[in-house]
C-alpha atoms as a PDB file:
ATOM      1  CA  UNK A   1     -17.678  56.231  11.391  1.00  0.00           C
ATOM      2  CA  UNK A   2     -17.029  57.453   7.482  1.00  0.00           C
ATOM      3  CA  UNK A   3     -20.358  58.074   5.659  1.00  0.00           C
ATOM      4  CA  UNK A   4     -21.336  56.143   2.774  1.00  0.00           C
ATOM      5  CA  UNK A   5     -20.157  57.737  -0.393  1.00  0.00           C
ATOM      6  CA  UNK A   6     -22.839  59.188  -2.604  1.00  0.00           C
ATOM      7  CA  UNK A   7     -23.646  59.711  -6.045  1.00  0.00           C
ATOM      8  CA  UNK A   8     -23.519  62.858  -7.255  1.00  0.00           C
ATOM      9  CA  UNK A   9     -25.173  63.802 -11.019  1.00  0.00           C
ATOM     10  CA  UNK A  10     -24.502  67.152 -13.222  1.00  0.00           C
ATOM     11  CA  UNK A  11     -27.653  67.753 -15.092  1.00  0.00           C
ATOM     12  CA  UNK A  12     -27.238  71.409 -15.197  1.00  0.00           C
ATOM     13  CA  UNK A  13     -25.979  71.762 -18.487  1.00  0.00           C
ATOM     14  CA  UNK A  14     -27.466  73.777 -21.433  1.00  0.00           C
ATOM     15  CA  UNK A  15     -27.087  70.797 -24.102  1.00  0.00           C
ATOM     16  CA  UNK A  16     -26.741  73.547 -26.897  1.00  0.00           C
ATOM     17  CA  UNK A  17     -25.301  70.757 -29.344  1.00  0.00           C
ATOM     18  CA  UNK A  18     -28.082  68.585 -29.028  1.00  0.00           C
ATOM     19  CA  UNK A  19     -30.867  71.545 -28.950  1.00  0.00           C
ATOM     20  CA  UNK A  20     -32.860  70.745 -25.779  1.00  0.00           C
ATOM     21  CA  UNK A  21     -32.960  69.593 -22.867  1.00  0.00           C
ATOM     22  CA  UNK A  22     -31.109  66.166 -22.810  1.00  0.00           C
ATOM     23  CA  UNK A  23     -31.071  65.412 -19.040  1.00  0.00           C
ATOM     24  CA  UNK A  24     -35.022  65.066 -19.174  1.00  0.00           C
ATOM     25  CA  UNK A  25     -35.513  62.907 -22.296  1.00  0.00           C
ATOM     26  CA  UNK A  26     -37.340  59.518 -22.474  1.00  0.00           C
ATOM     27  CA  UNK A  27     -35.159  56.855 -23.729  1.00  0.00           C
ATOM     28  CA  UNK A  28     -36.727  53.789 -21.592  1.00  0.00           C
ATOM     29  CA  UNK A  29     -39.838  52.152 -22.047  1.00  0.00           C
ATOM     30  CA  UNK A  30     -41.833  53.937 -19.319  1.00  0.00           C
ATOM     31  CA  UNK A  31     -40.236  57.463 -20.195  1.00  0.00           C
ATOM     32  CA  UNK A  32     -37.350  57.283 -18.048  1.00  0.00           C
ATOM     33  CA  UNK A  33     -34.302  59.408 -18.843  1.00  0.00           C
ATOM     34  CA  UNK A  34     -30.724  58.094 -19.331  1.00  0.00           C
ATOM     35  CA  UNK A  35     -29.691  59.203 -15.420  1.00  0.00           C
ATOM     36  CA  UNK A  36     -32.767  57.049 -14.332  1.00  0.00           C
ATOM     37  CA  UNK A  37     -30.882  53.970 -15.561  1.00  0.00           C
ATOM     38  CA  UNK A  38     -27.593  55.244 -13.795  1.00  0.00           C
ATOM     39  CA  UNK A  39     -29.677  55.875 -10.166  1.00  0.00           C
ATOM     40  CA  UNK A  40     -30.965  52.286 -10.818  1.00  0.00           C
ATOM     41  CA  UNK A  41     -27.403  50.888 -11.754  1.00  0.00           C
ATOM     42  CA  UNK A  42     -25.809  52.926  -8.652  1.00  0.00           C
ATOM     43  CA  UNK A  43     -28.201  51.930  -6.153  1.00  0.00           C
ATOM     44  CA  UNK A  44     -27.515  48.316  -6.843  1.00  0.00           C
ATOM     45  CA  UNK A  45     -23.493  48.665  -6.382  1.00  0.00           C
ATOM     46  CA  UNK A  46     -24.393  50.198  -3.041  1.00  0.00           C
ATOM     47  CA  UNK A  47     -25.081  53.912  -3.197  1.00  0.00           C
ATOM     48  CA  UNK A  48     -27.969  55.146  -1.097  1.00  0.00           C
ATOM     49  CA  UNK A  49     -28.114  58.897  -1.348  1.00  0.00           C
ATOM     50  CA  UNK A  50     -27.771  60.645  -5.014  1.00  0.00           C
ATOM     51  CA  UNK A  51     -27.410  64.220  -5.401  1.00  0.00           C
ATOM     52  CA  UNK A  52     -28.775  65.635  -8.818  1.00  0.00           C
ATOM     53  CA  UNK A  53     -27.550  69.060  -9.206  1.00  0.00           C
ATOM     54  CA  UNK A  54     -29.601  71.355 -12.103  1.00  0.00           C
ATOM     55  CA  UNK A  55     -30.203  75.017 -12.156  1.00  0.00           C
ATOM     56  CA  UNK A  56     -32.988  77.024 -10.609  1.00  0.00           C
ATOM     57  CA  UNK A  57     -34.870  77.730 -14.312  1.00  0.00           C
ATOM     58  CA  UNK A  58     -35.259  74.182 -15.227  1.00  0.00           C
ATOM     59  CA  UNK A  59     -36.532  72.463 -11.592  1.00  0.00           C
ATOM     60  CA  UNK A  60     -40.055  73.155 -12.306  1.00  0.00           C
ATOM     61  CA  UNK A  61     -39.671  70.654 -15.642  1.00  0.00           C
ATOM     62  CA  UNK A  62     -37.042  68.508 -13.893  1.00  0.00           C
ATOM     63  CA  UNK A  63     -39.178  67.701 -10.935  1.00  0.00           C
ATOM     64  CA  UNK A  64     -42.418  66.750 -12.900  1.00  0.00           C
ATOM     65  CA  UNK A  65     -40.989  64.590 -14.626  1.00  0.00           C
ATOM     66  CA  UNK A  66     -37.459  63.205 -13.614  1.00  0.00           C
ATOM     67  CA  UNK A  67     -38.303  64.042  -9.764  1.00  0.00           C
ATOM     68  CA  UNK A  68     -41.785  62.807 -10.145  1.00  0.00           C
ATOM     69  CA  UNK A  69     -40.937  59.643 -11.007  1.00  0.00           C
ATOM     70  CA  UNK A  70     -37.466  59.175  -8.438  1.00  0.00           C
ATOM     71  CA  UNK A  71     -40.037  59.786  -5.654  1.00  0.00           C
ATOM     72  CA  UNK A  72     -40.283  55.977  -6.325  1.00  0.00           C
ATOM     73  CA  UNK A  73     -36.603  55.073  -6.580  1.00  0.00           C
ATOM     74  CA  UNK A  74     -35.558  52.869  -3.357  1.00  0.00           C
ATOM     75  CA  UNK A  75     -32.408  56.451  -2.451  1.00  0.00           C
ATOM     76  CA  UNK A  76     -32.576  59.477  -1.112  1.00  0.00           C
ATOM     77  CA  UNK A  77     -32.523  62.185  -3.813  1.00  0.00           C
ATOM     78  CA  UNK A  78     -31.496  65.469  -2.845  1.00  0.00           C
ATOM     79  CA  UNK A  79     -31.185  68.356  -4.791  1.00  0.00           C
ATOM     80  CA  UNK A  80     -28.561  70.771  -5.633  1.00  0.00           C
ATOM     81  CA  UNK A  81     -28.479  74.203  -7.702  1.00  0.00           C
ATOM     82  CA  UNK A  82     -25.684  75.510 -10.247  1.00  0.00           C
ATOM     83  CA  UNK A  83     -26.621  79.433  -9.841  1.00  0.00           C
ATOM     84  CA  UNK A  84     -23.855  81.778 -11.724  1.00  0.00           C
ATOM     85  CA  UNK A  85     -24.137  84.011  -8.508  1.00  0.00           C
ATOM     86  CA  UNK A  86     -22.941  80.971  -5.733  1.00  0.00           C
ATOM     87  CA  UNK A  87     -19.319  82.591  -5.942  1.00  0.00           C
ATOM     88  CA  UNK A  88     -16.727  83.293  -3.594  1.00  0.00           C
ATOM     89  CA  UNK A  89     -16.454  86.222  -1.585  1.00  0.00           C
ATOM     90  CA  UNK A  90     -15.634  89.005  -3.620  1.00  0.00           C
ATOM     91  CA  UNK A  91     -16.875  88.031  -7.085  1.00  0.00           C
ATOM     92  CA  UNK A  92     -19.519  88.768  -8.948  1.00  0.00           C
ATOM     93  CA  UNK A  93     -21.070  87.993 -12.019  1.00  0.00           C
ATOM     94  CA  UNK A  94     -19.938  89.504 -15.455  1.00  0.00           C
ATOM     95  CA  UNK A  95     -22.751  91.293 -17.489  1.00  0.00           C
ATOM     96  CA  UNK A  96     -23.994  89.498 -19.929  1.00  0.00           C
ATOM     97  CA  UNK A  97     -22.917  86.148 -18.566  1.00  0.00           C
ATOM     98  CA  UNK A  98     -25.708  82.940 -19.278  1.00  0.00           C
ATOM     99  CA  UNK A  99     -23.281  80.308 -19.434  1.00  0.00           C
ATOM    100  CA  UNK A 100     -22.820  78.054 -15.973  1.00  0.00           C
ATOM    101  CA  UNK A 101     -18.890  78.524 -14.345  1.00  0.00           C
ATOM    102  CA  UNK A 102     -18.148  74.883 -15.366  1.00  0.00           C
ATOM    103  CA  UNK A 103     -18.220  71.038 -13.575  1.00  0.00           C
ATOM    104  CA  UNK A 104     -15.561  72.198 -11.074  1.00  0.00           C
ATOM    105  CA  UNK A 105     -18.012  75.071  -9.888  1.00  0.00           C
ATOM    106  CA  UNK A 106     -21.641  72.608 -10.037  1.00  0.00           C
ATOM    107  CA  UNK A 107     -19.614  70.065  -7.650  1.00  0.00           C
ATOM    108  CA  UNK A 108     -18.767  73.399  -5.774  1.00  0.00           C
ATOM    109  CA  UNK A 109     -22.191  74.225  -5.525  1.00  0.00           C
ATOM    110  CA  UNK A 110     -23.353  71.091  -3.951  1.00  0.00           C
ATOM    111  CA  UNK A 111     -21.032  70.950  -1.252  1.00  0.00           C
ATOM    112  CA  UNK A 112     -24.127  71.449   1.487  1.00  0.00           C
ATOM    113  CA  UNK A 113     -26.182  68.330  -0.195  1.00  0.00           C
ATOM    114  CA  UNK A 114     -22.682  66.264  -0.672  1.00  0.00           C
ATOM    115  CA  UNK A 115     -22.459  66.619   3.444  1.00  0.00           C
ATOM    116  CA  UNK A 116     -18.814  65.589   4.190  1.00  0.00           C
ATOM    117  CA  UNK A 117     -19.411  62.446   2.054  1.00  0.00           C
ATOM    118  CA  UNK A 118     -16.811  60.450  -0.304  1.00  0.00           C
ATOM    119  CA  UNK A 119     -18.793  60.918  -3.636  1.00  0.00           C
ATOM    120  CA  UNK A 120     -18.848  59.512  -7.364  1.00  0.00           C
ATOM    121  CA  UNK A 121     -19.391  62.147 -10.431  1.00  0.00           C
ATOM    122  CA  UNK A 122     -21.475  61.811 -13.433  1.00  0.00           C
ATOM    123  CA  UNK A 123     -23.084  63.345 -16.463  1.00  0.00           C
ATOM    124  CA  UNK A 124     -27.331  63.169 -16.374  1.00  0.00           C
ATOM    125  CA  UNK A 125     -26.887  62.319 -19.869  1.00  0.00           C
ATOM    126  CA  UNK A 126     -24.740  59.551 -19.851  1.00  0.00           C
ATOM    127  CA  UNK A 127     -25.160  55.724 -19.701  1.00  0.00           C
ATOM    128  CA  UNK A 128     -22.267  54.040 -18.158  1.00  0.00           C
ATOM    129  CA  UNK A 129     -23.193  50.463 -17.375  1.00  0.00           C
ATOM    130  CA  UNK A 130     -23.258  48.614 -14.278  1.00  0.00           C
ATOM    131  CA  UNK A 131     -19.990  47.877 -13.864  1.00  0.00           C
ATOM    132  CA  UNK A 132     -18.563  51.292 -13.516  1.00  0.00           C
ATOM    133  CA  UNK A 133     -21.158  52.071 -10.172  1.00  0.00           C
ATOM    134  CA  UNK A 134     -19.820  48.914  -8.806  1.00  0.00           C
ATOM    135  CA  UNK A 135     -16.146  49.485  -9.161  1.00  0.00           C
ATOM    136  CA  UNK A 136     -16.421  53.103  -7.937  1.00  0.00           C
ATOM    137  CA  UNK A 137     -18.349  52.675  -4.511  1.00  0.00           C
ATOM    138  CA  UNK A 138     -16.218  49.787  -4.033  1.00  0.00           C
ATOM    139  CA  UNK A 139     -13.170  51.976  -4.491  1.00  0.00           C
ATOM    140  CA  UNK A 140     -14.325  54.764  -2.515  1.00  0.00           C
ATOM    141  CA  UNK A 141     -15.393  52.627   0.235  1.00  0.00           C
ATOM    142  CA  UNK A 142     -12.808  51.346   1.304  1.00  0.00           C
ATOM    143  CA  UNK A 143     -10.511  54.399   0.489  1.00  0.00           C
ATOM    144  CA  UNK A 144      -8.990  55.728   3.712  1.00  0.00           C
ATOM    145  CA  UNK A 145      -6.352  58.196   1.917  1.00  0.00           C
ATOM    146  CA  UNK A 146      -7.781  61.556   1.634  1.00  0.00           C
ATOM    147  CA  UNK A 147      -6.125  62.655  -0.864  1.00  0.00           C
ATOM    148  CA  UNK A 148      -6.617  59.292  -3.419  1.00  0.00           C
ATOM    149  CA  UNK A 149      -9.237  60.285  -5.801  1.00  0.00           C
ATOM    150  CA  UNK A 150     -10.079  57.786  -8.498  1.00  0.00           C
ATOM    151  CA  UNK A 151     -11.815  57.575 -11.938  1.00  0.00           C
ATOM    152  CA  UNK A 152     -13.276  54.917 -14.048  1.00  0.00           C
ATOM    153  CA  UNK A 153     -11.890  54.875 -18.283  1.00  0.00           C
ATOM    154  CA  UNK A 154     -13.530  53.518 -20.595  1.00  0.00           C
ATOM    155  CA  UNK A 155     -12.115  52.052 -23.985  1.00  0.00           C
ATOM    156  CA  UNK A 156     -12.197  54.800 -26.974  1.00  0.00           C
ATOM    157  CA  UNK A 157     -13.768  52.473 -29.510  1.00  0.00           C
ATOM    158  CA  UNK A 158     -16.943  52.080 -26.829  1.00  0.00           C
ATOM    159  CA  UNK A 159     -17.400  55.678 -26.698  1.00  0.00           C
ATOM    160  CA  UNK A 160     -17.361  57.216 -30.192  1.00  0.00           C
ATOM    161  CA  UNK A 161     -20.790  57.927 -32.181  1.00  0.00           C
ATOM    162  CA  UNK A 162     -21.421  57.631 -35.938  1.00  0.00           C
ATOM    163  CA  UNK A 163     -23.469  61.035 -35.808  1.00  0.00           C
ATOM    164  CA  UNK A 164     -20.136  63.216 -36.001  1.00  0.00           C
ATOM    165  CA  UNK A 165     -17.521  64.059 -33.490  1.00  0.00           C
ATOM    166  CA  UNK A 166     -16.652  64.030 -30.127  1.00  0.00           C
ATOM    167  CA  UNK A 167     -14.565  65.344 -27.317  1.00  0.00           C
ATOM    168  CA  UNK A 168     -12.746  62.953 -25.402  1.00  0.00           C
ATOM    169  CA  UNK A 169     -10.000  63.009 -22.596  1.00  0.00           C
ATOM    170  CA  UNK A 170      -7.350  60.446 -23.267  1.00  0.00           C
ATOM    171  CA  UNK A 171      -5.843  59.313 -20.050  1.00  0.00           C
ATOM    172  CA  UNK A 172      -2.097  59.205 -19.531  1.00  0.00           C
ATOM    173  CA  UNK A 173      -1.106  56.913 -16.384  1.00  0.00           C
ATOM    174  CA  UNK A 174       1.963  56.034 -14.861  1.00  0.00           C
ATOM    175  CA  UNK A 175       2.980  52.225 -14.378  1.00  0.00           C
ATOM    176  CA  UNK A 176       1.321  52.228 -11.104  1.00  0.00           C
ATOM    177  CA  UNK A 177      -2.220  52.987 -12.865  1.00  0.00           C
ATOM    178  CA  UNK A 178      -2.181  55.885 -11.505  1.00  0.00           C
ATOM    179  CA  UNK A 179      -3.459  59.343 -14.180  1.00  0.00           C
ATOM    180  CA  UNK A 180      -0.685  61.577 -14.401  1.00  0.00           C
ATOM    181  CA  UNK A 181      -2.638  63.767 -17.349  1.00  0.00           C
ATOM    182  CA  UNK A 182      -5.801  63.906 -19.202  1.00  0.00           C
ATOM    183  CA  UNK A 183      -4.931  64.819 -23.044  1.00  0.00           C
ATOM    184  CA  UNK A 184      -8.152  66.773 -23.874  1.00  0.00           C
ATOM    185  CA  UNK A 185      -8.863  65.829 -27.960  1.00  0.00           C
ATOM    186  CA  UNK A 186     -12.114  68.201 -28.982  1.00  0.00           C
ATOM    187  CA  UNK A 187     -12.572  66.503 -32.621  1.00  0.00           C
ATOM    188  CA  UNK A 188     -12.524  62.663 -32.567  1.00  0.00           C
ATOM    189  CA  UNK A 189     -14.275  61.092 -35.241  1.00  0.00           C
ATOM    190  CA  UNK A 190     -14.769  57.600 -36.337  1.00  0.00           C
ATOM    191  CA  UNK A 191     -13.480  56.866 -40.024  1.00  0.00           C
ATOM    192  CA  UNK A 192     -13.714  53.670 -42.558  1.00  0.00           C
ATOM    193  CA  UNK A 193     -10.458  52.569 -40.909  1.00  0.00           C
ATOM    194  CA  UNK A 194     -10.617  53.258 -37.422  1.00  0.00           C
ATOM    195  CA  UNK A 195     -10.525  56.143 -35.071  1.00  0.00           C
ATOM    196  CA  UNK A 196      -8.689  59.462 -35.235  1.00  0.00           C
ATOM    197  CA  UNK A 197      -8.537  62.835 -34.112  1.00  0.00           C
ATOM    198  CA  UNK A 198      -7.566  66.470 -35.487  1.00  0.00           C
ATOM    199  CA  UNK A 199      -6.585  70.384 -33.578  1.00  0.00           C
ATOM    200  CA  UNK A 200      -6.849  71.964 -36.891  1.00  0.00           C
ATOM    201  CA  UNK A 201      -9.416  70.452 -39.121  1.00  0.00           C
ATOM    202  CA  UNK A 202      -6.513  69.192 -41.681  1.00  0.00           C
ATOM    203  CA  UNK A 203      -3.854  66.671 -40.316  1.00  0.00           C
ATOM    204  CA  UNK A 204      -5.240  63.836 -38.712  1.00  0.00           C
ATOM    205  CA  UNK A 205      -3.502  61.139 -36.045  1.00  0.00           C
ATOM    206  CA  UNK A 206      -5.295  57.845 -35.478  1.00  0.00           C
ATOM    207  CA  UNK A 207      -5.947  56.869 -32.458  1.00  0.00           C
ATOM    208  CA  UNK A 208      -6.502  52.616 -31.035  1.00  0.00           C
ATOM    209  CA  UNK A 209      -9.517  51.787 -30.022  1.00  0.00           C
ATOM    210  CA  UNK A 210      -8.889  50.331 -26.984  1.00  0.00           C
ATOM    211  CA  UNK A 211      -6.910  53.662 -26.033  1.00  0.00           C
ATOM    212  CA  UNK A 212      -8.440  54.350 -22.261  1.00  0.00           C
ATOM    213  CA  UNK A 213     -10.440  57.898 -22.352  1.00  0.00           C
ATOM    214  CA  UNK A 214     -12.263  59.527 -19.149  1.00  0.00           C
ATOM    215  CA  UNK A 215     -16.092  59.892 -19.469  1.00  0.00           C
ATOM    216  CA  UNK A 216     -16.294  62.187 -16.490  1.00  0.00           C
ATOM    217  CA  UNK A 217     -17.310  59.114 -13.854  1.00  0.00           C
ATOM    218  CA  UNK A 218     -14.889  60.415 -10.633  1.00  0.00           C
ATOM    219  CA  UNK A 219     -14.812  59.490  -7.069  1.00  0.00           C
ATOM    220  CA  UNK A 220     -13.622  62.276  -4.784  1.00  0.00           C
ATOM    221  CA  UNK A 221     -12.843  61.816  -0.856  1.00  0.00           C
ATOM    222  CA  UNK A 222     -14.666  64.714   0.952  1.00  0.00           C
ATOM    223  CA  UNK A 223     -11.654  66.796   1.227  1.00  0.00           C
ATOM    224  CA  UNK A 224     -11.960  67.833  -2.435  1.00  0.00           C
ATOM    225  CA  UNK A 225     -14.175  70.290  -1.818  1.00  0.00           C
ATOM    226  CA  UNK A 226     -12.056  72.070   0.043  1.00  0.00           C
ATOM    227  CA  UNK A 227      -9.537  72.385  -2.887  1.00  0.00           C
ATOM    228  CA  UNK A 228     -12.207  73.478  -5.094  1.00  0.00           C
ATOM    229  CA  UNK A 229     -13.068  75.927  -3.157  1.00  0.00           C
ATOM    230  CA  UNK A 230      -9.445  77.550  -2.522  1.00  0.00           C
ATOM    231  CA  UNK A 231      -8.976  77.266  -6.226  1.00  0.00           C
ATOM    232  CA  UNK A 232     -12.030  78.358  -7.580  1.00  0.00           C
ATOM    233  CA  UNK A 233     -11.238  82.101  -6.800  1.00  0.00           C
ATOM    234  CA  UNK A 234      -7.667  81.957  -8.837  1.00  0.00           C
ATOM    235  CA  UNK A 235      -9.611  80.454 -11.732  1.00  0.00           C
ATOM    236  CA  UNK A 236     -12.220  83.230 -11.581  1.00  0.00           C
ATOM    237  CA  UNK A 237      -9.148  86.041 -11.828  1.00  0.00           C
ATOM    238  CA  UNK A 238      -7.902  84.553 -14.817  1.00  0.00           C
ATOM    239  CA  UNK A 239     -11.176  83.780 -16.543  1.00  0.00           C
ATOM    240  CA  UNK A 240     -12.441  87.300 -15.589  1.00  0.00           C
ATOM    241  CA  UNK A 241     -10.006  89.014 -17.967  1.00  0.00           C
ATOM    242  CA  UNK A 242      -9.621  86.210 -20.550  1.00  0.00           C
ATOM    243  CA  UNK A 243     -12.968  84.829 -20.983  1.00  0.00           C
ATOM    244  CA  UNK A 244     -15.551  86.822 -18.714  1.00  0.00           C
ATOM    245  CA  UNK A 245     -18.617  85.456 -20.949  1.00  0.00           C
ATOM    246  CA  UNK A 246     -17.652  81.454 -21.606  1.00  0.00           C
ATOM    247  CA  UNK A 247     -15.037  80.629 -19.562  1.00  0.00           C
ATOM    248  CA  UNK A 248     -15.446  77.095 -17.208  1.00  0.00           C
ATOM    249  CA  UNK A 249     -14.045  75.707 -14.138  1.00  0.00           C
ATOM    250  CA  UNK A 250     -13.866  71.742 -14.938  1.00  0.00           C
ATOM    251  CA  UNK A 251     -13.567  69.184 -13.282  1.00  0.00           C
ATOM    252  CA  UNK A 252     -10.202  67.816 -15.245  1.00  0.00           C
ATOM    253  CA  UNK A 253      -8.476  70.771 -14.446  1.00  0.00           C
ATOM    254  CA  UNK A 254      -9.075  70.747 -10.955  1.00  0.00           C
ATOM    255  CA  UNK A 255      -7.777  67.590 -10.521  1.00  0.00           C
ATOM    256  CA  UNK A 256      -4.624  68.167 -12.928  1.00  0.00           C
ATOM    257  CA  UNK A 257      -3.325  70.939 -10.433  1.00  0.00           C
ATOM    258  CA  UNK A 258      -3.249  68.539  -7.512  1.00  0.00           C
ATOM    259  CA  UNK A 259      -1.735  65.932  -9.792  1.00  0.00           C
ATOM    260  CA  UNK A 260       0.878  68.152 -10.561  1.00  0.00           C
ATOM    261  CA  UNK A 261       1.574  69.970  -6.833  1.00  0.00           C
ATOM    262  CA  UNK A 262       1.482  66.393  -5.691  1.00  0.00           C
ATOM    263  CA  UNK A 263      -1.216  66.264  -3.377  1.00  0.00           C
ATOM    264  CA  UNK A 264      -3.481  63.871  -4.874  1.00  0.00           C
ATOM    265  CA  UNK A 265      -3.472  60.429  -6.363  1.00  0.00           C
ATOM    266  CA  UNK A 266      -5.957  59.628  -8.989  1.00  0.00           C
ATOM    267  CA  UNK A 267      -6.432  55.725  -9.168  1.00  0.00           C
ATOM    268  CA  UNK A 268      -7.987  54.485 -13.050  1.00  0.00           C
ATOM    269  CA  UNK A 269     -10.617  52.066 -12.645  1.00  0.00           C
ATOM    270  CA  UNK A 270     -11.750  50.527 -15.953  1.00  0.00           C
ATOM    271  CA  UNK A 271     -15.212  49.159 -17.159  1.00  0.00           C
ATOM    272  CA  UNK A 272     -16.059  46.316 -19.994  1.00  0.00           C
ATOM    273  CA  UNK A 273     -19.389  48.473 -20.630  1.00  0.00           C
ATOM    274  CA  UNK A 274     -20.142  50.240 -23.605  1.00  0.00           C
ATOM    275  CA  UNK A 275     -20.797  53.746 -22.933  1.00  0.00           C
ATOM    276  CA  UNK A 276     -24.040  55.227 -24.490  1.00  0.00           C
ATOM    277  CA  UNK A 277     -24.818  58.537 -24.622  1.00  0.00           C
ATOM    278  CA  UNK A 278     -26.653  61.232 -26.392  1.00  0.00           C
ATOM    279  CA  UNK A 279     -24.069  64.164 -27.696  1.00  0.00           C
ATOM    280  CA  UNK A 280     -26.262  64.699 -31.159  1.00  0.00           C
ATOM    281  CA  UNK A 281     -30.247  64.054 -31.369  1.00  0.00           C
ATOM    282  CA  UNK A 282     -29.435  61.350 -34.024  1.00  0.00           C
ATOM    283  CA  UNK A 283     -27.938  59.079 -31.395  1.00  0.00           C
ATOM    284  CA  UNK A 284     -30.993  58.751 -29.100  1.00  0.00           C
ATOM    285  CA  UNK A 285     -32.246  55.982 -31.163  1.00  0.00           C
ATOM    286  CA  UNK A 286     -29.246  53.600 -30.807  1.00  0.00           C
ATOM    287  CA  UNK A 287     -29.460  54.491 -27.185  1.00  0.00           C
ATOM    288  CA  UNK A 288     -33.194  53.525 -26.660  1.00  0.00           C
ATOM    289  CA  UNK A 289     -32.559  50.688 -28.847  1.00  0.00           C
ATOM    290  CA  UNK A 290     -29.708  49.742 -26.368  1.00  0.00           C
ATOM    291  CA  UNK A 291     -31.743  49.899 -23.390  1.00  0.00           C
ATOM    292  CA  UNK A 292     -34.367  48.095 -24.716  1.00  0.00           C
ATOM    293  CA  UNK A 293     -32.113  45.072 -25.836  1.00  0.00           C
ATOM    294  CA  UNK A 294     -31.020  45.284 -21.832  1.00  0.00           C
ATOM    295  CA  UNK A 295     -34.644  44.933 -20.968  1.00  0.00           C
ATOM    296  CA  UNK A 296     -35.498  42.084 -22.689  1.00  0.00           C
ATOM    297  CA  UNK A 297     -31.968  40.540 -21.721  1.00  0.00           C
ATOM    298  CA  UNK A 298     -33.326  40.768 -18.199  1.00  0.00           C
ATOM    299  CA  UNK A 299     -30.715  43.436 -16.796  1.00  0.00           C
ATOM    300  CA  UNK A 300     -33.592  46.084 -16.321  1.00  0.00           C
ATOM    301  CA  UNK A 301     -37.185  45.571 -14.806  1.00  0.00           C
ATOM    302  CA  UNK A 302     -39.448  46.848 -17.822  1.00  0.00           C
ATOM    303  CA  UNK A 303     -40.224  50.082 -15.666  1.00  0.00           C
ATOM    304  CA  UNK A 304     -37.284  50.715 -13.232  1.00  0.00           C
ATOM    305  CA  UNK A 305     -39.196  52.597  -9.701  1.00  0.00           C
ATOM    306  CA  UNK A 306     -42.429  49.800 -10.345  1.00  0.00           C
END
């Protein structure tokens, strides 16, 4: 019998823009974090086991206070480490290397907790509604082609901040809604008259709001693992004579290749939702103000593990 997928959340990154660590902050009423809300949210479209992968120097903070208080949640958490040494065969680490080898390699790194499972994807420090959990385990559920991956998009105008920029990955699908490319735009910025981006800081091209863009929320069958791991090493020879100090392994990429050898379907899912999330400290207030709104509304228990 297939095992039930499970989620699967990156909170392993530095959050260098934002100046601390994100992953941990208190936006709810009770001090729960942003991923809290998406354990809660996930649980209720049908996931039972979540898989938080963070790195080895923050558990002691992570597990007093996120961990402390998922030791209520109604899943099984298990936990994962992003270590710069978990390499293949053959490689080691560059001197002078801090940085973490990318979302490609943290997925890589929890293959042990992810067990043979299909799986969903997200960011710790994103808040991506209800409707997104529900629409991925649905999808992978019932998915019985190994090689169909899927993603959820979420409209551009429900994803920008008014704090500054941000990067976003526009998706290109075919007329089967199927991705055929993810155009990766670093600098997108809201403006008076709508939303546009720039490459060089001077010529800008508008983009419509309702333009779908990937917020990193994938659903993988088991067997992408196993291309991670056979590509992971051809990444690392390229990366360890271009960019031995910063260079990263993501997700996206990953899942361009097999796009474009043709062995792997990517289906795009959509959600309604607004996305919240935190990329600059000067959004966490709309976000707790968000979640509080939800509260009252009755879509969140005041306290979620009560």
């Amino acid at each position: 019998m297939a095992k039930k997928p499970v989620l699967v959340v990156l909170a392993a990154g530095m959050g260098s823009r934002y100046g601390g660590l994100k992953q941990i902050d208190p936006v709810g009423s009770q001090g729960e974090a942003i991923l809290d809300y998406s354990i809660y949210d996930a649980h209720q479209a049908g996931f039972d086991t979540v898989v938080i992968i963070i790195k080895e120097a923050i558990k002691k903070d992570f597990l007093e206070t996120v961990g402390k208080r998922l030791e209520k949640a109604p899943v099984e958490i298990r936990y994962a480490y992003q270590e710069l040494t978990d390499l293949p065969a053959g490689f080691t680490v560059p001197e002078g290397r801090v940085k973490p080898w990318g979302t490609a390699h943290a997925v890589f790194c929890a293959r042990e907790a992810i067990d043979g499972a299909p799986f969903a994807v997200v960011n710790a420090d994103d808040y991506y509604g209800k409707a997104a959990f529900k629409v991925i385990y649905d999808q992978l559920a019932a998915t019985t082609d190994p090689h169909a991956y899927c993603m959820v998009g979420y409209e551009l105008g429900k994803t920008v901040t008014d704090h500054g920029s941000v990067a976003r990955g526009i998706c290109v699908t075919d007329g089967k809604g199927h991705l055929t490319g993810i155009d990766e735009r670093t600098r997108v910025e809201k403006y008076p008259g709508g939303i546009h981006f720039t490459e060089d800081g001077e010529h800008w091209v508008d983009v419509p709001a309702d333009t779908t863009v990937s917020m990193n929320l994938w659903g993988y069958t088991p067997g992408f693992l196993k291309e991670l791991e056979a590509r992971f090493p051809a990444f690392l020879d390229k990366a360890l004579v271009e960019n031995p100090i910063k260079g990263e392994f993501f997700l996206p990429l990953a899942v361009s290749q097999l796009i474009a050898e043709k062995k792997a379907t990517v289906t795009v899912l959509t959600s309604p939702d607004k996305w919240y999330g935190v990329t600059y400290a000067a959004d966490k207030p709309a976000v707790v103000a968000a979640l509080r709104r939800m509260t009252d509304e009755g879509k969140y228990p005041d306290g979620l593990w009560k």
